[in-house]
PDB file of N, CA and C in Angstrom:
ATOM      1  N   UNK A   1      -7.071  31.462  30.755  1.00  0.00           N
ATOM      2  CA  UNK A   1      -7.345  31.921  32.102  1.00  0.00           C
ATOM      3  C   UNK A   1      -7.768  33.381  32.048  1.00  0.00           C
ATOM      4  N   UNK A   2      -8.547  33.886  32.974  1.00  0.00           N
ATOM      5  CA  UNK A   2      -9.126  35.090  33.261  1.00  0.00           C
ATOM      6  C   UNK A   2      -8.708  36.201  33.513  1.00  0.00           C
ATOM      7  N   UNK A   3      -7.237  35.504  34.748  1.00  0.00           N
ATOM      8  CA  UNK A   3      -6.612  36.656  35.197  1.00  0.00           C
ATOM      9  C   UNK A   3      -6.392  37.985  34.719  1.00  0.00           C
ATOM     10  N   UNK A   4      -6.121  37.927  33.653  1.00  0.00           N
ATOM     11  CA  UNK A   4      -5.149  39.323  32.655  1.00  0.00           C
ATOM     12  C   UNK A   4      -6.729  39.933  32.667  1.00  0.00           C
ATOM     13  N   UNK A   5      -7.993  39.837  31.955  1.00  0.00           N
ATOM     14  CA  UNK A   5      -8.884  40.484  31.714  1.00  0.00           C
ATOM     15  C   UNK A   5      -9.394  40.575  33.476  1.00  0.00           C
ATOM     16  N   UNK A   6      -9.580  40.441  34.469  1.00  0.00           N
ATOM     17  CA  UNK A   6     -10.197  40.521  35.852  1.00  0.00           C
ATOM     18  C   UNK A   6      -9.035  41.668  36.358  1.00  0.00           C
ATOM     19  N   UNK A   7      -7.870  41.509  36.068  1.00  0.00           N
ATOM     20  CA  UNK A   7      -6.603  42.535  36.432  1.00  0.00           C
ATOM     21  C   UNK A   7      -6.964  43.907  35.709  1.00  0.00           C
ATOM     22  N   UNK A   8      -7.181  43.736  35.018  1.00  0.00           N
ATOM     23  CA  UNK A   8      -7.361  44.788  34.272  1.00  0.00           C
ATOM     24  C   UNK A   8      -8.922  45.707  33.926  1.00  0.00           C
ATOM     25  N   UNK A   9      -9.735  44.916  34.589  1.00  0.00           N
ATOM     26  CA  UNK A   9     -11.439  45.362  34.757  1.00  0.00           C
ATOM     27  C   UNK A   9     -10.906  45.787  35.805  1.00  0.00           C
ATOM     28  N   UNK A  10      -9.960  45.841  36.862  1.00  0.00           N
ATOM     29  CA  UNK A  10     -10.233  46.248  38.334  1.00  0.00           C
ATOM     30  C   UNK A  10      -8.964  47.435  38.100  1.00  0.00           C
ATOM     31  N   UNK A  11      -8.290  47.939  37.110  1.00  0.00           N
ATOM     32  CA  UNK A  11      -7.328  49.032  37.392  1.00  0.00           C
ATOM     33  C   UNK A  11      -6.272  48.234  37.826  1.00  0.00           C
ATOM     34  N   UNK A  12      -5.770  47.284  38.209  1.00  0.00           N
ATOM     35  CA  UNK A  12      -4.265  46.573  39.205  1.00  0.00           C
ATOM     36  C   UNK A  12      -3.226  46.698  37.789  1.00  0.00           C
ATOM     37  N   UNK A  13      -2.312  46.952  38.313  1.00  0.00           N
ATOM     38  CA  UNK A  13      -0.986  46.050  37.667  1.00  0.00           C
ATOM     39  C   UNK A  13      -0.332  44.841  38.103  1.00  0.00           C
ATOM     40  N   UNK A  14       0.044  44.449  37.544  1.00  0.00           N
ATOM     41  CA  UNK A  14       0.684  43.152  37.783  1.00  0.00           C
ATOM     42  C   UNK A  14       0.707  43.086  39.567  1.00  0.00           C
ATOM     43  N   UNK A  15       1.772  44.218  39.558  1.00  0.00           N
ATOM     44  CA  UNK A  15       2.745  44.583  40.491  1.00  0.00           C
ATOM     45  C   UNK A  15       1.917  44.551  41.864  1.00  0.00           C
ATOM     46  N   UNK A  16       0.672  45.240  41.847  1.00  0.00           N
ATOM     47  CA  UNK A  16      -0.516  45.774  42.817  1.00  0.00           C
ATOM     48  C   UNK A  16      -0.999  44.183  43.133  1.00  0.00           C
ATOM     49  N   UNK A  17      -1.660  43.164  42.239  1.00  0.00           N
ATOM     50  CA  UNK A  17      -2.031  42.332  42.425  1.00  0.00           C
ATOM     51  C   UNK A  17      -0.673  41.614  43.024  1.00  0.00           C
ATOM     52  N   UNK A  18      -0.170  40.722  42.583  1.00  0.00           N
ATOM     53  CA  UNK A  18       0.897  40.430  42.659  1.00  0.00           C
ATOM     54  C   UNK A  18       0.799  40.614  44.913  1.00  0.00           C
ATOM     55  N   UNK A  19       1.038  42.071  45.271  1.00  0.00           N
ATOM     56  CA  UNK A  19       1.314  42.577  46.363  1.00  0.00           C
ATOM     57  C   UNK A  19      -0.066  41.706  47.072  1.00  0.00           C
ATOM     58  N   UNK A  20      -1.614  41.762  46.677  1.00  0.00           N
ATOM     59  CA  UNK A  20      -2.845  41.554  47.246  1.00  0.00           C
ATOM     60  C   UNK A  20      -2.601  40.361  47.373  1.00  0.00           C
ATOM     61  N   UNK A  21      -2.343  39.517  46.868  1.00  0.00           N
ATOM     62  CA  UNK A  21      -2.067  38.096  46.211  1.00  0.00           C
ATOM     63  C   UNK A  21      -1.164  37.456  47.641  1.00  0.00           C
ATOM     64  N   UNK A  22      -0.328  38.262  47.985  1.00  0.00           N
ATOM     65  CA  UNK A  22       1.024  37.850  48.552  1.00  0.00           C
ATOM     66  C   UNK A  22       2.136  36.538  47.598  1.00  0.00           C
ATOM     67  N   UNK A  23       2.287  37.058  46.342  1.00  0.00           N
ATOM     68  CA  UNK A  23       2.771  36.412  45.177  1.00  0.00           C
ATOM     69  C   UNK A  23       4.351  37.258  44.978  1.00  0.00           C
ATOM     70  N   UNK A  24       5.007  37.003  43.971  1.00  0.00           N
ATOM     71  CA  UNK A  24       5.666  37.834  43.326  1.00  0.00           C
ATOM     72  C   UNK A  24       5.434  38.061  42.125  1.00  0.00           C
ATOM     73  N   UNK A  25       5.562  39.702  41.371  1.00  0.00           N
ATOM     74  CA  UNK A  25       4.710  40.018  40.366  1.00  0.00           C
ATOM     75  C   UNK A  25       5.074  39.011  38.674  1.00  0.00           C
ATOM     76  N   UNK A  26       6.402  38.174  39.020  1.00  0.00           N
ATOM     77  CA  UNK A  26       6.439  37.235  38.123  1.00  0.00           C
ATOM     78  C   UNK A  26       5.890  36.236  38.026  1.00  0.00           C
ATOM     79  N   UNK A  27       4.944  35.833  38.873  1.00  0.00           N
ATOM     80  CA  UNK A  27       3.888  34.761  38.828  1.00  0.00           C
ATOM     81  C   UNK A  27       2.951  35.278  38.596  1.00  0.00           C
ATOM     82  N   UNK A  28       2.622  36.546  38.308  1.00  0.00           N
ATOM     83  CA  UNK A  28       1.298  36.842  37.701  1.00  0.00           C
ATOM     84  C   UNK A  28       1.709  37.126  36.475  1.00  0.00           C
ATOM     85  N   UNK A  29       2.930  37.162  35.935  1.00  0.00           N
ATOM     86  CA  UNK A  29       3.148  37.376  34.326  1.00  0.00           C
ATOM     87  C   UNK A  29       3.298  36.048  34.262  1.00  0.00           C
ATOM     88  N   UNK A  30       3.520  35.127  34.449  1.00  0.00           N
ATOM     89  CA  UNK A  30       4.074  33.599  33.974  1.00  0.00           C
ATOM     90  C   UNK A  30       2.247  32.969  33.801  1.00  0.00           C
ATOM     91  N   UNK A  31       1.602  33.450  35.140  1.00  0.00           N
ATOM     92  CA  UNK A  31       0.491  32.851  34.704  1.00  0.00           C
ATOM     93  C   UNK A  31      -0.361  33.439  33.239  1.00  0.00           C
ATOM     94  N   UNK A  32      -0.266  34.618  33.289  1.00  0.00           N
ATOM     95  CA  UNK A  32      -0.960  35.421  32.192  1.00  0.00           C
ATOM     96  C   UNK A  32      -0.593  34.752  31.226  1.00  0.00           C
ATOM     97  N   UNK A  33       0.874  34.977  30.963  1.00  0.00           N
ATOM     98  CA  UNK A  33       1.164  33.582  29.603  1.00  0.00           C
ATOM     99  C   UNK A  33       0.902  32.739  29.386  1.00  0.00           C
ATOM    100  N   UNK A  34       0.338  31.875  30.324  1.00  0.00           N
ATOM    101  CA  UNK A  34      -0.538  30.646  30.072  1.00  0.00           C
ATOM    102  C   UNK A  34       0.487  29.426  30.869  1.00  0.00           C
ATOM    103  N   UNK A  35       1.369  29.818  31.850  1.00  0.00           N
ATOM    104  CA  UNK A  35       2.217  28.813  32.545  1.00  0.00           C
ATOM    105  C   UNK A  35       1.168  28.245  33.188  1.00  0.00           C
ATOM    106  N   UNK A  36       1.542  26.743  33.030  1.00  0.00           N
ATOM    107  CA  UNK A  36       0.969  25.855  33.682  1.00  0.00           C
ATOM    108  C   UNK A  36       1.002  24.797  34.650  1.00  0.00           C
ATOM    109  N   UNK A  37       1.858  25.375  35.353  1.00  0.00           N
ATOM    110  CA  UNK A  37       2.703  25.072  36.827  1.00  0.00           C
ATOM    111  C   UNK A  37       2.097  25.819  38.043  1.00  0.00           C
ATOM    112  N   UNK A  38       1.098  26.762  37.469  1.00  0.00           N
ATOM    113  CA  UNK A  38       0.752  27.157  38.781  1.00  0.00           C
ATOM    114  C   UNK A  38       0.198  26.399  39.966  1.00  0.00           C
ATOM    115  N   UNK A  39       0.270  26.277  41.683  1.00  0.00           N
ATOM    116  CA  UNK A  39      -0.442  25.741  42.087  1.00  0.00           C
ATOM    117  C   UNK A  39      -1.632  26.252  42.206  1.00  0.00           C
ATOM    118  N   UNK A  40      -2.288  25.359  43.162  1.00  0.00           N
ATOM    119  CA  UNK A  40      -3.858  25.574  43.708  1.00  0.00           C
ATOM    120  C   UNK A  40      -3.307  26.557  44.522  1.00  0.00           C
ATOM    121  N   UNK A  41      -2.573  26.805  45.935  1.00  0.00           N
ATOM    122  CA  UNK A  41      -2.295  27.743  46.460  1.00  0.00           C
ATOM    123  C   UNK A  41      -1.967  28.937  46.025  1.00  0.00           C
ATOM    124  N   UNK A  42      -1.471  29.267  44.598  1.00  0.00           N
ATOM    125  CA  UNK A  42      -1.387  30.676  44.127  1.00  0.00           C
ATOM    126  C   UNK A  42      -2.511  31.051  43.530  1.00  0.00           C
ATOM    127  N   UNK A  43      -3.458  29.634  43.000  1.00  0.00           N
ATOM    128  CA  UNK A  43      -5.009  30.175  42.487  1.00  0.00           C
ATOM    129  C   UNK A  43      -5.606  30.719  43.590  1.00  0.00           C
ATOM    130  N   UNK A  44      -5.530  29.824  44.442  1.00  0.00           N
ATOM    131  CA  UNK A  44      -6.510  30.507  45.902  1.00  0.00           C
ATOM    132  C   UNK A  44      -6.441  31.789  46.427  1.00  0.00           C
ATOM    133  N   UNK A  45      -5.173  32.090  46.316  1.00  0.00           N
ATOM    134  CA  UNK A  45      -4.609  33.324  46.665  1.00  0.00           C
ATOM    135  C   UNK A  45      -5.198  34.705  45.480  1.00  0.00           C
ATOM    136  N   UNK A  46      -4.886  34.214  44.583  1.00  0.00           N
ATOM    137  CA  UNK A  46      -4.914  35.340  43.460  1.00  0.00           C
ATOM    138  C   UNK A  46      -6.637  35.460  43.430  1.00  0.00           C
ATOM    139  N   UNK A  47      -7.663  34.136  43.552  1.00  0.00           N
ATOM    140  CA  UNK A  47      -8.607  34.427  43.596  1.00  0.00           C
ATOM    141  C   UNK A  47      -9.427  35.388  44.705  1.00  0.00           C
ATOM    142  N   UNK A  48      -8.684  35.331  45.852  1.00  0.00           N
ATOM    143  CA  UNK A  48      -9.172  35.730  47.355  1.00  0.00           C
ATOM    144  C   UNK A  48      -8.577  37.005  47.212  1.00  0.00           C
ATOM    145  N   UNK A  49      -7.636  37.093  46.205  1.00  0.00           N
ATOM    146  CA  UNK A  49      -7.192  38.659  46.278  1.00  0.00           C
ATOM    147  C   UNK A  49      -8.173  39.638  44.822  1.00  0.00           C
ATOM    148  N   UNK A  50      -8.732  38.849  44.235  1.00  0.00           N
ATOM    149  CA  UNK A  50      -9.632  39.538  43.165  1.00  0.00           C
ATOM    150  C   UNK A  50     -11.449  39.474  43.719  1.00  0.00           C
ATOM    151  N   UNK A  51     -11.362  38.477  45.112  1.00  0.00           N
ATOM    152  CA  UNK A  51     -12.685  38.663  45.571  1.00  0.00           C
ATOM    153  C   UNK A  51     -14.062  37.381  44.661  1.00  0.00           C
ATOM    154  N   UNK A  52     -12.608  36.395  43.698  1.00  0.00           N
ATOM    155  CA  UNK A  52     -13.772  35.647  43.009  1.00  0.00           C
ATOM    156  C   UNK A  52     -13.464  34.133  43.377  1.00  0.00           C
ATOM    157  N   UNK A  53     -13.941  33.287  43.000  1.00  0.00           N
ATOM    158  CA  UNK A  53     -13.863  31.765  43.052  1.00  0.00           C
ATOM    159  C   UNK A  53     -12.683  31.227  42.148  1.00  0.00           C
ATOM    160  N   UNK A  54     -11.657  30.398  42.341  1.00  0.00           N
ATOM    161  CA  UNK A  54     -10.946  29.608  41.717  1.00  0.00           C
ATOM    162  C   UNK A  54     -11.402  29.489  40.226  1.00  0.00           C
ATOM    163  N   UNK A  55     -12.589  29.044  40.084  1.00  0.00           N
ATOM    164  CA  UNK A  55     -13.361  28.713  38.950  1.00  0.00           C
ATOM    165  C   UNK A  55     -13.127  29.767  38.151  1.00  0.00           C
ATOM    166  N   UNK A  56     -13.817  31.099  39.058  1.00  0.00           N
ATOM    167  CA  UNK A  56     -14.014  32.295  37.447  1.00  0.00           C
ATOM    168  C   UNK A  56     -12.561  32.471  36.942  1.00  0.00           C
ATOM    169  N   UNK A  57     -11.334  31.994  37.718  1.00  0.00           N
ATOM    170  CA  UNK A  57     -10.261  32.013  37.434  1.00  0.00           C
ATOM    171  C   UNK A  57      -9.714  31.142  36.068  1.00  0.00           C
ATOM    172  N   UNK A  58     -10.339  30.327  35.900  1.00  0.00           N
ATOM    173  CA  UNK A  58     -10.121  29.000  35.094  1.00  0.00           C
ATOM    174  C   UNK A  58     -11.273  29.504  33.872  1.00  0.00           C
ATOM    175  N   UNK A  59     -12.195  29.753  33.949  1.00  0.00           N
ATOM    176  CA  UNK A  59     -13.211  29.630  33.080  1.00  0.00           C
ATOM    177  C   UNK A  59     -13.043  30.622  32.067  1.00  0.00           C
ATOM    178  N   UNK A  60     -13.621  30.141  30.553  1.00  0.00           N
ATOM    179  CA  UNK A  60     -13.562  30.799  29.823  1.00  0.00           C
ATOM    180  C   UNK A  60     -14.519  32.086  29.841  1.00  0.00           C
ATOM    181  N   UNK A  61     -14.426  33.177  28.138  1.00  0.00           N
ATOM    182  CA  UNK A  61     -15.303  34.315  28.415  1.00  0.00           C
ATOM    183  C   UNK A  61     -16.673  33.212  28.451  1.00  0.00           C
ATOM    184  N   UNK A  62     -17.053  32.481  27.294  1.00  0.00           N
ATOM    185  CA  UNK A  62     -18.065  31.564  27.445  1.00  0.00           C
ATOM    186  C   UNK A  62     -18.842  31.184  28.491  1.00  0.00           C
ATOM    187  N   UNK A  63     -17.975  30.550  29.447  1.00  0.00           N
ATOM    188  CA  UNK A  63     -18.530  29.706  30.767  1.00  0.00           C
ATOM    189  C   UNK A  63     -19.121  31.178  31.257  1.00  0.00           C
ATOM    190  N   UNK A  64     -18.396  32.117  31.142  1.00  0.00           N
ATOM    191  CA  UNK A  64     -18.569  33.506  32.208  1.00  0.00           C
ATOM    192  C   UNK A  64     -20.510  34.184  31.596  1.00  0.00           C
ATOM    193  N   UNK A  65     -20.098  34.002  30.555  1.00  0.00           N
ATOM    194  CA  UNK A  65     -21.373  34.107  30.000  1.00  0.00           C
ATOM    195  C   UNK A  65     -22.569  33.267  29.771  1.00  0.00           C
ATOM    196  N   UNK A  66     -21.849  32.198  30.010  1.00  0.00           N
ATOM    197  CA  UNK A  66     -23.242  31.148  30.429  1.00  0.00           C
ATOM    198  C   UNK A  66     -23.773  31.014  31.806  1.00  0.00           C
ATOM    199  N   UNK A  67     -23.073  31.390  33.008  1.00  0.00           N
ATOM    200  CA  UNK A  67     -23.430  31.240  34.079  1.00  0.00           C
ATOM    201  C   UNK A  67     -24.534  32.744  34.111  1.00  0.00           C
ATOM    202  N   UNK A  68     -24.308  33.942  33.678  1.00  0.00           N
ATOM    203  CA  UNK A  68     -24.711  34.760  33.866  1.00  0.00           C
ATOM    204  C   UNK A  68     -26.249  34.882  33.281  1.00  0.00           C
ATOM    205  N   UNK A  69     -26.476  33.933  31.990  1.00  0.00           N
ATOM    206  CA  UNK A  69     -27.527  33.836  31.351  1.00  0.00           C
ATOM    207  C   UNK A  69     -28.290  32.784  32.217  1.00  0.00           C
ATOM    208  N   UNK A  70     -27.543  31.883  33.075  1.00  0.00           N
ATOM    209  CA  UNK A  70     -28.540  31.265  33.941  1.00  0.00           C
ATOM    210  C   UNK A  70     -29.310  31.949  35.076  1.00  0.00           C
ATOM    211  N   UNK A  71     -27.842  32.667  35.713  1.00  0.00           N
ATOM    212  CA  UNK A  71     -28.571  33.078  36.504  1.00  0.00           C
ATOM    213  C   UNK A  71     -29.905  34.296  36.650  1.00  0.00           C
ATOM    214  N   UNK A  72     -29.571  35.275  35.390  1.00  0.00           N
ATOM    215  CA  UNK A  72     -30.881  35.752  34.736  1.00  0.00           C
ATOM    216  C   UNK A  72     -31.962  35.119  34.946  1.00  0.00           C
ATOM    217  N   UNK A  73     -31.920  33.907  33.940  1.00  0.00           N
ATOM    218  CA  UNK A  73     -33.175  33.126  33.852  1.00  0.00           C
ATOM    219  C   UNK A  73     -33.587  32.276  35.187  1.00  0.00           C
ATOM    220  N   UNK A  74     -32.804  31.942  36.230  1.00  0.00           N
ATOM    221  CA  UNK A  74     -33.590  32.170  37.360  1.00  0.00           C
ATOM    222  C   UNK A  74     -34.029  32.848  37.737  1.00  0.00           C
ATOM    223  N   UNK A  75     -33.962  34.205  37.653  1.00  0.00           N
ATOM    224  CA  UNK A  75     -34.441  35.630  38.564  1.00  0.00           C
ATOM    225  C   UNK A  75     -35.983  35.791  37.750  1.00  0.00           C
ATOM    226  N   UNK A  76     -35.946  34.984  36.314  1.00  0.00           N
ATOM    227  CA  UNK A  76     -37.732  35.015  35.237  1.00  0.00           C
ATOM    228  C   UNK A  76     -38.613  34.534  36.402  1.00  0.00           C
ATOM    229  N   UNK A  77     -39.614  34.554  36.307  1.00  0.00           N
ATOM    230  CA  UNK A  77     -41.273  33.739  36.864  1.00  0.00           C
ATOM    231  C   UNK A  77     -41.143  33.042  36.336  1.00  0.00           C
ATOM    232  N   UNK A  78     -41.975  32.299  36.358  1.00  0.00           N
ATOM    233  CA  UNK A  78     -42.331  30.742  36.043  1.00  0.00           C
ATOM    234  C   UNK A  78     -42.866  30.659  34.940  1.00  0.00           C
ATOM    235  N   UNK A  79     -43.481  31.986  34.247  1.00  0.00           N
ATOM    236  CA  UNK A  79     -44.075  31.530  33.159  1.00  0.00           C
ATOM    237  C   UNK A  79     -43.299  32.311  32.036  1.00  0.00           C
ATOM    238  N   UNK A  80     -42.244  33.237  32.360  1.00  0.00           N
ATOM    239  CA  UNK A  80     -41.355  33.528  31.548  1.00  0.00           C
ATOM    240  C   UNK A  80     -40.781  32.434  31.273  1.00  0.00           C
ATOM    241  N   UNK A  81     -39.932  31.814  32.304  1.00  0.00           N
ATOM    242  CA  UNK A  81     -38.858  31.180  32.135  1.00  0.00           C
ATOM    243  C   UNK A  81     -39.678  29.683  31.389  1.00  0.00           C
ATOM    244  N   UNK A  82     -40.938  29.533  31.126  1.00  0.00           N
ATOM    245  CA  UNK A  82     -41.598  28.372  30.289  1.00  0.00           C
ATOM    246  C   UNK A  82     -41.255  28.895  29.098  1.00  0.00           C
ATOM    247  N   UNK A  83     -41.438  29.871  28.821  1.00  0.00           N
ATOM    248  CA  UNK A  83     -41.987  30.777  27.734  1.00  0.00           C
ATOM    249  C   UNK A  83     -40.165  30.613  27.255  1.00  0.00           C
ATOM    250  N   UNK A  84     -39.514  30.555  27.563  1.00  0.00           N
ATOM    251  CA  UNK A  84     -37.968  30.647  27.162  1.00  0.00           C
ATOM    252  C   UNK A  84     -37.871  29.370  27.076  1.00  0.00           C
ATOM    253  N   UNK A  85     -38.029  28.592  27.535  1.00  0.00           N
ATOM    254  CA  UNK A  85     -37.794  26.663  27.426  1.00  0.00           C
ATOM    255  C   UNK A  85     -38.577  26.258  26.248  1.00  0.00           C
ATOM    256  N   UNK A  86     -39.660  26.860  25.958  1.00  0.00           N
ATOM    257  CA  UNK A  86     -40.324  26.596  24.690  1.00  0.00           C
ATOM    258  C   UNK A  86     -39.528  27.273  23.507  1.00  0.00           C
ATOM    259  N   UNK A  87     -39.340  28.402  23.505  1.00  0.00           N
ATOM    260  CA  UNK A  87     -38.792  29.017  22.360  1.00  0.00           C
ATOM    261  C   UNK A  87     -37.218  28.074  22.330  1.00  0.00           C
ATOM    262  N   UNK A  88     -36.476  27.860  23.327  1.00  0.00           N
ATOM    263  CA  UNK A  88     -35.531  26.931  22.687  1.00  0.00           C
ATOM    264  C   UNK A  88     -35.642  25.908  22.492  1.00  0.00           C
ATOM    265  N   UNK A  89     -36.348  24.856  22.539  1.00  0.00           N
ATOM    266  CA  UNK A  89     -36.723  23.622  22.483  1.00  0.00           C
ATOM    267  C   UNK A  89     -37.123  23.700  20.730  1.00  0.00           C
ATOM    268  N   UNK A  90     -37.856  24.485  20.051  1.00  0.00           N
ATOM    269  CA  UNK A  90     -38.453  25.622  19.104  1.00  0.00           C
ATOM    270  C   UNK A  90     -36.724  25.513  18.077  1.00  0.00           C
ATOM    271  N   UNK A  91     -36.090  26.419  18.840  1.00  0.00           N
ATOM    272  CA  UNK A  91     -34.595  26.272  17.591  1.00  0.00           C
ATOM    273  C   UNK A  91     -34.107  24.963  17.598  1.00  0.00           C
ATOM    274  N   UNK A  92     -34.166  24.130  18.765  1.00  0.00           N
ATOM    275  CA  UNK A  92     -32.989  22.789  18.424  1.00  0.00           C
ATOM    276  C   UNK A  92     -34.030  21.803  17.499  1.00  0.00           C
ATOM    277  N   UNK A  93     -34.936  22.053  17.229  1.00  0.00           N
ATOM    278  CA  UNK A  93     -35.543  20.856  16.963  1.00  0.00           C
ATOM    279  C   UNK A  93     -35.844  20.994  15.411  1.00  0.00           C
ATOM    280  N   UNK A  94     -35.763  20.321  14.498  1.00  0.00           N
ATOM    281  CA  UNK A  94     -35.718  20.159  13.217  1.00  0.00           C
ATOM    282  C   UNK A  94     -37.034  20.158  12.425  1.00  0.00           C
ATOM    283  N   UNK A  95     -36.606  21.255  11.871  1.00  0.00           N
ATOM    284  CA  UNK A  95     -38.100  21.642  11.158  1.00  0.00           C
ATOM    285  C   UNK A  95     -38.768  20.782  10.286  1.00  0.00           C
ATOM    286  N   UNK A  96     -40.027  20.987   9.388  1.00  0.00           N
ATOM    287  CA  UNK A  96     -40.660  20.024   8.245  1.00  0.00           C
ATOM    288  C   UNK A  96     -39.629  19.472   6.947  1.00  0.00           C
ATOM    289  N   UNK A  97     -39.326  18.245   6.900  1.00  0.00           N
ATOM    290  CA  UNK A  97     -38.414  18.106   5.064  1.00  0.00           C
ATOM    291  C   UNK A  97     -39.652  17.748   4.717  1.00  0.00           C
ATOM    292  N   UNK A  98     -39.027  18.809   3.284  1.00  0.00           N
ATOM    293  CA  UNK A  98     -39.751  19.173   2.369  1.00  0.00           C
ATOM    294  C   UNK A  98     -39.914  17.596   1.250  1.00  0.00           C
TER     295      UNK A  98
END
């Protein structure tokens, strides 16, 4: 989960979030540890108190970085973003045996 790194990009302590959250600051250490009892209602909360979606809550650094490379490559033209579909199409595909 995200929390601990999003807590900590924004300056909060536990304690601060925790307060935004309307939580107690031991459910934001239980979650950080990786407890897995949390509900949906303390995700919702903790998310609405960091300003993000449930999801970025859950998602790995990965996912975080794949959404971001999409949404890049929407913001390309049309003939960039060809020009990028070719060049990967280009790595997955298996070169000449020799």
């Amino acid at each position: 989960m995200n929390l601990k790194s999003m807590r900590l990009s924004r300056g909060l302590s536990q304690k601060e979030l925790a307060d935004m959250a309307g939580v107690q600051q031991a459910t934001i250490s239980k979650v950080e540890a990786g407890y897995d009892g949390v509900t949906l209602r303390v995700l919702r909360s903790l998310a609405s108190a960091l300003d993000v979606e449930v999801y970025d809550l859950l998602a790995d650094d990965r996912a975080t970085a794949e959404r971001e490379l999409v949404k890049a490559f929407r913001g390309l033209s049309a003939d960039r973003q060809k020009g990028w579909l070719e060049l990967a199409a280009a790595l997955v595909q298996p070169g000449p045996q020799p």
